[in-house]
Structures are given as C-alpha cells and as structure tokens.
PDB file of N, CA and C in Angstrom:
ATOM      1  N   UNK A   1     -24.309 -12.611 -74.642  1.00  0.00           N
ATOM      2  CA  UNK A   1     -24.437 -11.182 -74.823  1.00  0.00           C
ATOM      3  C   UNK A   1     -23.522 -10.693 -75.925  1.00  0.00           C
ATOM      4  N   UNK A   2     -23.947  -9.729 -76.779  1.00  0.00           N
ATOM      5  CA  UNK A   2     -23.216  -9.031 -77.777  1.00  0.00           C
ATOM      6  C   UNK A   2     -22.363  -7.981 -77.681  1.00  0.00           C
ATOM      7  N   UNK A   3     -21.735  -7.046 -78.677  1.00  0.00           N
ATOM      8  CA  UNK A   3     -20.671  -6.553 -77.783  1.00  0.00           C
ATOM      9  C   UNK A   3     -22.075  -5.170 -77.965  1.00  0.00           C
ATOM     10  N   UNK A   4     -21.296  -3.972 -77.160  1.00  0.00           N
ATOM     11  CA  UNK A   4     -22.573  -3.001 -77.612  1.00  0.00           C
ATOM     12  C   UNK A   4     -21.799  -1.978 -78.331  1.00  0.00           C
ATOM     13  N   UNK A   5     -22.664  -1.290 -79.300  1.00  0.00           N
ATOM     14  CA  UNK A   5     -22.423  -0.569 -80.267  1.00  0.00           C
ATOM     15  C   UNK A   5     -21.349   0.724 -79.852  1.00  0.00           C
ATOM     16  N   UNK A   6     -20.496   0.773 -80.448  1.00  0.00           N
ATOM     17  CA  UNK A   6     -19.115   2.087 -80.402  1.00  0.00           C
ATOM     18  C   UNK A   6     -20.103   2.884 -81.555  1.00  0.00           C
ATOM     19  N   UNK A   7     -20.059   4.465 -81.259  1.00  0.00           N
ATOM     20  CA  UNK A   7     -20.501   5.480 -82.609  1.00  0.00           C
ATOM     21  C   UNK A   7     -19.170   6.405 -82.211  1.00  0.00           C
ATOM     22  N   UNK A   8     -19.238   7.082 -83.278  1.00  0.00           N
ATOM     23  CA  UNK A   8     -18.105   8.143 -83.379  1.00  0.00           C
ATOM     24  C   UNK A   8     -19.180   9.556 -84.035  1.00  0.00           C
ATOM     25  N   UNK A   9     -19.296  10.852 -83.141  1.00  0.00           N
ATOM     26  CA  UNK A   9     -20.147  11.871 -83.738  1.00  0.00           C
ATOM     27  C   UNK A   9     -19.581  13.383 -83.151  1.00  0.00           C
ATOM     28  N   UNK A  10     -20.390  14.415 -83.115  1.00  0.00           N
ATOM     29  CA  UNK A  10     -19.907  15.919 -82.853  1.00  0.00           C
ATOM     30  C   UNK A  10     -21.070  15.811 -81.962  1.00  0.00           C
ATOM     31  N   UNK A  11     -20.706  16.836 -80.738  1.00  0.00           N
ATOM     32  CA  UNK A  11     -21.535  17.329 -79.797  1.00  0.00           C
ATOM     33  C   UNK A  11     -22.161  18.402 -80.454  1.00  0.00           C
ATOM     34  N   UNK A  12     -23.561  18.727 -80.682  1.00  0.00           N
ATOM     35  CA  UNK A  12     -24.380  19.189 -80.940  1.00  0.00           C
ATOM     36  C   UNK A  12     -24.753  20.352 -80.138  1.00  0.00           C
ATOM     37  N   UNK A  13     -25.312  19.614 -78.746  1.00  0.00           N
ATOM     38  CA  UNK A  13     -25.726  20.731 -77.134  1.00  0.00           C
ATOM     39  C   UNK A  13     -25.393  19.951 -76.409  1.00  0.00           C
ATOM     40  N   UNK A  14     -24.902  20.872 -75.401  1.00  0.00           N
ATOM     41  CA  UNK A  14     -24.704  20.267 -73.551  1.00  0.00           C
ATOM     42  C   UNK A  14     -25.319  21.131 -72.582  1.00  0.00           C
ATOM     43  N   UNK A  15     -26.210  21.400 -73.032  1.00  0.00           N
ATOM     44  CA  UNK A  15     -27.361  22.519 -72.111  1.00  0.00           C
ATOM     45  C   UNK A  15     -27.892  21.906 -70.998  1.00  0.00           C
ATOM     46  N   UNK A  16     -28.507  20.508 -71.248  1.00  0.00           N
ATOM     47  CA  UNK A  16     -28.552  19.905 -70.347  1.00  0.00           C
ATOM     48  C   UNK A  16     -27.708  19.165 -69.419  1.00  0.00           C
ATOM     49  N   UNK A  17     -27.990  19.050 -67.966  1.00  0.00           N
ATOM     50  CA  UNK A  17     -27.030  18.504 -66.722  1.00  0.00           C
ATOM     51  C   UNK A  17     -27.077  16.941 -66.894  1.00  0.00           C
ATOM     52  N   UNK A  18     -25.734  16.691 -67.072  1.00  0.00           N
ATOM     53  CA  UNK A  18     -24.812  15.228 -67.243  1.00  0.00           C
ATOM     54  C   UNK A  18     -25.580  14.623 -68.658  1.00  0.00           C
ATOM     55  N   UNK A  19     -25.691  15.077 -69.912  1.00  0.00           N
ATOM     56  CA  UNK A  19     -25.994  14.781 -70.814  1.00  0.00           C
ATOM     57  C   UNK A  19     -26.230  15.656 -72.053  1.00  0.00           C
ATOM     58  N   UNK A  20     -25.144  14.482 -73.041  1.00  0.00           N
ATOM     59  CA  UNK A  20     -24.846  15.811 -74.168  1.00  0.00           C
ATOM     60  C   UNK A  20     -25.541  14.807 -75.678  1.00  0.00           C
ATOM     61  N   UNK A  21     -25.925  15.782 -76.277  1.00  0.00           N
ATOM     62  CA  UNK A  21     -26.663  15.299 -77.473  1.00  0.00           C
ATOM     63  C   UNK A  21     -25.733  15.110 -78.579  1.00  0.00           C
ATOM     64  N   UNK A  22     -25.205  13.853 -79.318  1.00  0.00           N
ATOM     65  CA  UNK A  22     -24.569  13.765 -80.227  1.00  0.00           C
ATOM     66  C   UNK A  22     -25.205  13.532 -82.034  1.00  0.00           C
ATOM     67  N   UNK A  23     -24.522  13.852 -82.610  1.00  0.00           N
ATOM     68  CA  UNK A  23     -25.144  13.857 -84.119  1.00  0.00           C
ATOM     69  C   UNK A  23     -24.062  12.514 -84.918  1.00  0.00           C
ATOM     70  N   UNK A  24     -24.429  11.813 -84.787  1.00  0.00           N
ATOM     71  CA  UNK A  24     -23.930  10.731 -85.497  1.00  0.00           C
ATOM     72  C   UNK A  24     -24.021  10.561 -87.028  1.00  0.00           C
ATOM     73  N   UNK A  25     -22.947  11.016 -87.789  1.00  0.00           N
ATOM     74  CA  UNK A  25     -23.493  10.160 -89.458  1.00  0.00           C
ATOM     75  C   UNK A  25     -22.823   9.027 -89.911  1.00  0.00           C
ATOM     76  N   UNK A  26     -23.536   8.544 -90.435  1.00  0.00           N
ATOM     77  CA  UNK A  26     -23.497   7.399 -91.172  1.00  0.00           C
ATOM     78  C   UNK A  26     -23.564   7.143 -92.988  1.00  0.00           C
ATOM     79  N   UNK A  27     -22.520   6.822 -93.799  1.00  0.00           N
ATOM     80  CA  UNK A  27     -22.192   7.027 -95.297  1.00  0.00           C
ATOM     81  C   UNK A  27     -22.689   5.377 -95.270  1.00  0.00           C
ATOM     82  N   UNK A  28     -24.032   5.605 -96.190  1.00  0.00           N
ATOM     83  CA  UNK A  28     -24.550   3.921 -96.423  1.00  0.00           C
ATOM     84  C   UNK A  28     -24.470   4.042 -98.232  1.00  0.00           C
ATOM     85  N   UNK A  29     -24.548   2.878 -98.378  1.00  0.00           N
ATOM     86  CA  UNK A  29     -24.874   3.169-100.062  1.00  0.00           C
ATOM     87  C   UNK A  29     -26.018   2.132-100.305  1.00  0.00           C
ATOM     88  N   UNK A  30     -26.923   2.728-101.437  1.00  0.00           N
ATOM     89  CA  UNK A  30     -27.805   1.459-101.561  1.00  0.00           C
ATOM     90  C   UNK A  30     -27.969   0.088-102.204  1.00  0.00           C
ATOM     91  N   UNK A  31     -28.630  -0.383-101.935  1.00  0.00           N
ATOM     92  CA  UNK A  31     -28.204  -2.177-101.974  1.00  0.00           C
ATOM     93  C   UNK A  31     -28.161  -2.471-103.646  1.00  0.00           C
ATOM     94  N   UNK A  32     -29.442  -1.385-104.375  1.00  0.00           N
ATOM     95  CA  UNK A  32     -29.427  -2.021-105.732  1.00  0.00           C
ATOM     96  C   UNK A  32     -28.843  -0.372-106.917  1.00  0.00           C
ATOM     97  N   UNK A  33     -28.975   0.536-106.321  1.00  0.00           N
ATOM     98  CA  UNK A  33     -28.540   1.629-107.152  1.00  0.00           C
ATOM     99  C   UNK A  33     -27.345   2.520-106.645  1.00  0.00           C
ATOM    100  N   UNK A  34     -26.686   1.701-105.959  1.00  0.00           N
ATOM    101  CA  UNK A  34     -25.380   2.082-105.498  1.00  0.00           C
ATOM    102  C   UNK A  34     -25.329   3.889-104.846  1.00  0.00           C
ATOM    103  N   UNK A  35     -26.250   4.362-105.171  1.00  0.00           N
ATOM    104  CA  UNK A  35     -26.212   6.172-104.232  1.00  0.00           C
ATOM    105  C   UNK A  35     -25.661   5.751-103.095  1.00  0.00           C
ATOM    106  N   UNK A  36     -24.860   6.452-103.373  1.00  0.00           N
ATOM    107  CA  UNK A  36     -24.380   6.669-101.609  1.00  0.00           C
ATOM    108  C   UNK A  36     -24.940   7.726-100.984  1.00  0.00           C
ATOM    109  N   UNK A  37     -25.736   7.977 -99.782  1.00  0.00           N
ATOM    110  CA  UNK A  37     -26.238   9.031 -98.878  1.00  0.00           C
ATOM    111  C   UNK A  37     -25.665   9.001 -97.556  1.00  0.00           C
ATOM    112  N   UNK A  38     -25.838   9.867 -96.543  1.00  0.00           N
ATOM    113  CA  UNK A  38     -26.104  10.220 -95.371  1.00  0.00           C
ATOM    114  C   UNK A  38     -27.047  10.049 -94.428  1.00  0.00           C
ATOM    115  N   UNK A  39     -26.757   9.391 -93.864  1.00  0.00           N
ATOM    116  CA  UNK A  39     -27.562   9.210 -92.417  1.00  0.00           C
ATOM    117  C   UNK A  39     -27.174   9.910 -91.446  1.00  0.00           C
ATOM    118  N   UNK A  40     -28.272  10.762 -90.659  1.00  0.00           N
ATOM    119  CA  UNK A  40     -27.946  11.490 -89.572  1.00  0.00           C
ATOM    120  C   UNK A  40     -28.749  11.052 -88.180  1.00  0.00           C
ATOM    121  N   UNK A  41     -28.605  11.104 -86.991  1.00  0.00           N
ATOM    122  CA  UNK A  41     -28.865  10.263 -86.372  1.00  0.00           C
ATOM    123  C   UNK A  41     -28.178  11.269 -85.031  1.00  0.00           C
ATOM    124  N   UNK A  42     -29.289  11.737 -84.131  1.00  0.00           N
ATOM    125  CA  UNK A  42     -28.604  12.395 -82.533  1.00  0.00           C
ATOM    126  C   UNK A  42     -28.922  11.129 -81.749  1.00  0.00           C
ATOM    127  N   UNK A  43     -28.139  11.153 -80.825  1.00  0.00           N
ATOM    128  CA  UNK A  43     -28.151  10.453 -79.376  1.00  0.00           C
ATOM    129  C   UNK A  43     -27.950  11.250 -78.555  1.00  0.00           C
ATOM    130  N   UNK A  44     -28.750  11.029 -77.465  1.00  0.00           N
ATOM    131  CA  UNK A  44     -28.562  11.774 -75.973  1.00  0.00           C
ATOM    132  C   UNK A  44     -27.660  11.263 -75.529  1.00  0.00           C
ATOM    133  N   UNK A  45     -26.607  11.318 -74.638  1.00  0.00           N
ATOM    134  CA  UNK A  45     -25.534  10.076 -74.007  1.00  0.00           C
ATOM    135  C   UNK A  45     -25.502  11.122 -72.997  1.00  0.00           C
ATOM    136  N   UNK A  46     -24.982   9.906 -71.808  1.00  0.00           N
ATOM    137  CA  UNK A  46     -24.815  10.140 -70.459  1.00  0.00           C
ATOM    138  C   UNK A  46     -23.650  10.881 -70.197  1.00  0.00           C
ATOM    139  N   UNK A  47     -23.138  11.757 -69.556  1.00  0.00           N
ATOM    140  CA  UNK A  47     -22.273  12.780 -70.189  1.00  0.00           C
ATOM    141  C   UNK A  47     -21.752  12.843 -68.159  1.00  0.00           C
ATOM    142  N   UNK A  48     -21.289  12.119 -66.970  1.00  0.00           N
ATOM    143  CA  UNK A  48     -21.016  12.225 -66.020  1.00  0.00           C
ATOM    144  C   UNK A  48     -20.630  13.114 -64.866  1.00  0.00           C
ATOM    145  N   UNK A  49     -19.455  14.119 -65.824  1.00  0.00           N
ATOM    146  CA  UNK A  49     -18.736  15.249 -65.241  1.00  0.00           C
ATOM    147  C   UNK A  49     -18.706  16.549 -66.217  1.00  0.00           C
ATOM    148  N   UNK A  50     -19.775  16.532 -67.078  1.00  0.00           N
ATOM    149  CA  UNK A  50     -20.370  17.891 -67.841  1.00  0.00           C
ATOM    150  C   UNK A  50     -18.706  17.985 -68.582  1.00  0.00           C
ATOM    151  N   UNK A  51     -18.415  16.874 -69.639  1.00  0.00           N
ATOM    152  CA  UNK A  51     -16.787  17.524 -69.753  1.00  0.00           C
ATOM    153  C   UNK A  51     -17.048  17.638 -71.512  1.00  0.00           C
ATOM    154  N   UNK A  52     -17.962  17.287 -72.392  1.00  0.00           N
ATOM    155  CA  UNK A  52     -17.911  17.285 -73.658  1.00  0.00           C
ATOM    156  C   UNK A  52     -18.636  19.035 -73.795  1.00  0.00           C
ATOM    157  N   UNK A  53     -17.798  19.514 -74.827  1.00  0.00           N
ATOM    158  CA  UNK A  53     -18.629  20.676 -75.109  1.00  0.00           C
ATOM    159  C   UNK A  53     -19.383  20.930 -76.664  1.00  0.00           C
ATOM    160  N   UNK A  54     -20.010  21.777 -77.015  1.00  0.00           N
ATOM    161  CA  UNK A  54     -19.937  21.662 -78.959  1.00  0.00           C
ATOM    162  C   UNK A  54     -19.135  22.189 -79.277  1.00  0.00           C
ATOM    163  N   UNK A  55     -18.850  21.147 -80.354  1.00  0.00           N
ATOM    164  CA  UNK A  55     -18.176  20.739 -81.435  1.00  0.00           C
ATOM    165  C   UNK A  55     -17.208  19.570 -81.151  1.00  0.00           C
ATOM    166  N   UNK A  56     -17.394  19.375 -80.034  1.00  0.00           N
ATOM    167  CA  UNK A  56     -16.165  18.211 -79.807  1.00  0.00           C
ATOM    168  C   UNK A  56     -16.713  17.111 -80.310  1.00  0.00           C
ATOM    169  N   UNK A  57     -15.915  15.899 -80.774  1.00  0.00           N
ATOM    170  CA  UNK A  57     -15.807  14.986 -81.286  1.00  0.00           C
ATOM    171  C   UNK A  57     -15.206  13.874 -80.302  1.00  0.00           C
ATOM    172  N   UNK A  58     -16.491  13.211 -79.915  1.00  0.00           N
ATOM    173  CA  UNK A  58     -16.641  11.828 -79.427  1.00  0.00           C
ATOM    174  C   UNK A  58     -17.234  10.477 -79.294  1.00  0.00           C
ATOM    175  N   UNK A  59     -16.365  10.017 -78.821  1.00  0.00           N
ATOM    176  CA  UNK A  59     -17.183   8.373 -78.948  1.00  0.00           C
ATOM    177  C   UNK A  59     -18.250   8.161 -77.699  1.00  0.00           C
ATOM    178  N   UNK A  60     -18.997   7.247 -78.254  1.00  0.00           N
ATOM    179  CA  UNK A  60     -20.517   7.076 -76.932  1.00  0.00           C
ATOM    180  C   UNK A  60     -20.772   5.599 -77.351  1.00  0.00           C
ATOM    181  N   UNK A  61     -20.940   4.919 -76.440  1.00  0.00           N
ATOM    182  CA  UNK A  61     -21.521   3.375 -76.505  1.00  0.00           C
ATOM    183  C   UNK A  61     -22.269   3.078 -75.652  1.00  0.00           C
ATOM    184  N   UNK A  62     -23.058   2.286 -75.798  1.00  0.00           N
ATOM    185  CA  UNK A  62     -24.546   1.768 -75.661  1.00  0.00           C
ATOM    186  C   UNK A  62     -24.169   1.264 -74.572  1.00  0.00           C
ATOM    187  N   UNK A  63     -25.071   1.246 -73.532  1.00  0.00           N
ATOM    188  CA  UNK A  63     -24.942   1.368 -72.250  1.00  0.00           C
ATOM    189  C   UNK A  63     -26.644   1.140 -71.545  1.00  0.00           C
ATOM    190  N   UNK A  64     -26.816   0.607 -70.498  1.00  0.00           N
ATOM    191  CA  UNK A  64     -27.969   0.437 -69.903  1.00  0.00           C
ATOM    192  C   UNK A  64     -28.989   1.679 -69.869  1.00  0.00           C
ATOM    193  N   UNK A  65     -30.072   1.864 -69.623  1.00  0.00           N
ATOM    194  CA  UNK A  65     -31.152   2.955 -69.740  1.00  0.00           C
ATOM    195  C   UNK A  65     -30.538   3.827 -68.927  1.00  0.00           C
ATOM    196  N   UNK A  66     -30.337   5.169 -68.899  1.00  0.00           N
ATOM    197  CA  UNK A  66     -30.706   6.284 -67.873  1.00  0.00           C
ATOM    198  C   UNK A  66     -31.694   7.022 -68.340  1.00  0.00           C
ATOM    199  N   UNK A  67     -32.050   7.282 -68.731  1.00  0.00           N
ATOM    200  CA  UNK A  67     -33.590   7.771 -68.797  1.00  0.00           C
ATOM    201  C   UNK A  67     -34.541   7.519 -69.743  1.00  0.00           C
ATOM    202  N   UNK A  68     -35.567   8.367 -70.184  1.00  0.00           N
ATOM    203  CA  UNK A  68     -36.800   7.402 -71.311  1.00  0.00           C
ATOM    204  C   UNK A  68     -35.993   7.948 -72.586  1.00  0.00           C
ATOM    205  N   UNK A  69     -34.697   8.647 -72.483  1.00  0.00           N
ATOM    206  CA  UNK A  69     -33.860   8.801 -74.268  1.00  0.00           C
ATOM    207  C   UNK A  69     -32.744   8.044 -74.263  1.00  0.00           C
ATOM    208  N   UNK A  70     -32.193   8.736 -72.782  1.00  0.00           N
ATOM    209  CA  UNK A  70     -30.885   8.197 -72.949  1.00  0.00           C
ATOM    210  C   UNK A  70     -30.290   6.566 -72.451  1.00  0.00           C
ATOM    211  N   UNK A  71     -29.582   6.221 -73.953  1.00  0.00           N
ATOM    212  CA  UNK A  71     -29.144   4.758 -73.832  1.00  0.00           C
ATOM    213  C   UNK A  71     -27.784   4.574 -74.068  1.00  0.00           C
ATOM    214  N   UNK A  72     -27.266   5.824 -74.444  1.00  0.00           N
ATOM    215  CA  UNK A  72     -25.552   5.436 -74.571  1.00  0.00           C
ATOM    216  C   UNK A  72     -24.992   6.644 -73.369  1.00  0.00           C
ATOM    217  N   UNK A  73     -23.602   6.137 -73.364  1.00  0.00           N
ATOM    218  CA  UNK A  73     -22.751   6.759 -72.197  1.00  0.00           C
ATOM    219  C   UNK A  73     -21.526   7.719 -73.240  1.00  0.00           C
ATOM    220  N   UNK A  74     -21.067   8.490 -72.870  1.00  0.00           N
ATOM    221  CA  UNK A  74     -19.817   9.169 -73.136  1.00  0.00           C
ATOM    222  C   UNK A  74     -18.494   8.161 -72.951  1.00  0.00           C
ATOM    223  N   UNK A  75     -17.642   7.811 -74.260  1.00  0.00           N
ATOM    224  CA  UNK A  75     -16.870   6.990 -73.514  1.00  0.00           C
ATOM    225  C   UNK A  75     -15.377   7.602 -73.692  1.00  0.00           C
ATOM    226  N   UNK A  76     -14.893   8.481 -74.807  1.00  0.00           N
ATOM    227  CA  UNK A  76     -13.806   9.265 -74.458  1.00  0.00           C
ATOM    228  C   UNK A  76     -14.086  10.872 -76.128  1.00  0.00           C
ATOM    229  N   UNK A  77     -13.617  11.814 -75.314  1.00  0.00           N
ATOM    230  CA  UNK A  77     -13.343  12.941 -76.347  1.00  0.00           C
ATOM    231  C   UNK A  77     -12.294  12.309 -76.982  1.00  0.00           C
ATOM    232  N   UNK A  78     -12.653  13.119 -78.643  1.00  0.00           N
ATOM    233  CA  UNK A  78     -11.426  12.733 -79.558  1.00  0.00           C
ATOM    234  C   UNK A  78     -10.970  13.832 -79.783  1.00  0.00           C
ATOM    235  N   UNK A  79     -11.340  15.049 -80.046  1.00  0.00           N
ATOM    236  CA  UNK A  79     -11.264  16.302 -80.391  1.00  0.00           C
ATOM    237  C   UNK A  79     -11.231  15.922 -82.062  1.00  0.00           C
TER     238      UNK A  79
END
C-alpha cells in the first residue's frame, strides 16, 4: 500500500453537515514551454465535529469513501 495523498487548501463552504469543501491549488509548469499555471481543484472532505470554517486553511488526506464525493478526511486546521 502507498502512502495517501496530504493537500494543503482554503475552506470554500461548510454549509453542509460533517463536510467542508476545500479549494486546493496547485503551481505546475509545463513540460516543454515552461508556463507556469494554476490548477484549481475542490474536494469535499469529511469534516467530523463541523470545526473548519471559510477561509480557514487546512490539510485533508485521502481516506476511504464516505460518500459518492467524498474521499478525503479533515486532518488538522492551519489557519
């Protein structure tokens, strides 16, 4: 087994119960014309005790299914 993926992003919404939507980016550059862009990228994550709010800044890692979106868990606020 591999390890599973750490992201670092901003809470977006927590409207919904025990799950907060994160916005993940990602600075790639390209392979033959060197641009560097942005990747943006939400995850739903499993959010336990409703404790992330928006704008906070946290980490979420990949974690077994809880529902048909959500695949990562909340694993600590950074602020």
């Amino acid at each position: 087994m591999g390890k599973n993926k750490i992201l670092e992003g901003i809470v977006v919404s927590d409207k919904m119960d025990k799950t907060a939507t994160v916005l993940v980016k990602e600075k790639v550059s390209h392979q033959l014309y060197k641009k560097s862009t942005v990747n943006r990228k939400k995850y739903k994550a499993h959010d336990k005790d409703n404790k992330a709010k928006v704008g906070d800044r946290v980490k979420i890692i990949e974690a077994r299914p809880y529902s048909k979106d959500k695949r990562f868990k909340l694993l600590e606020i950074v602020k």
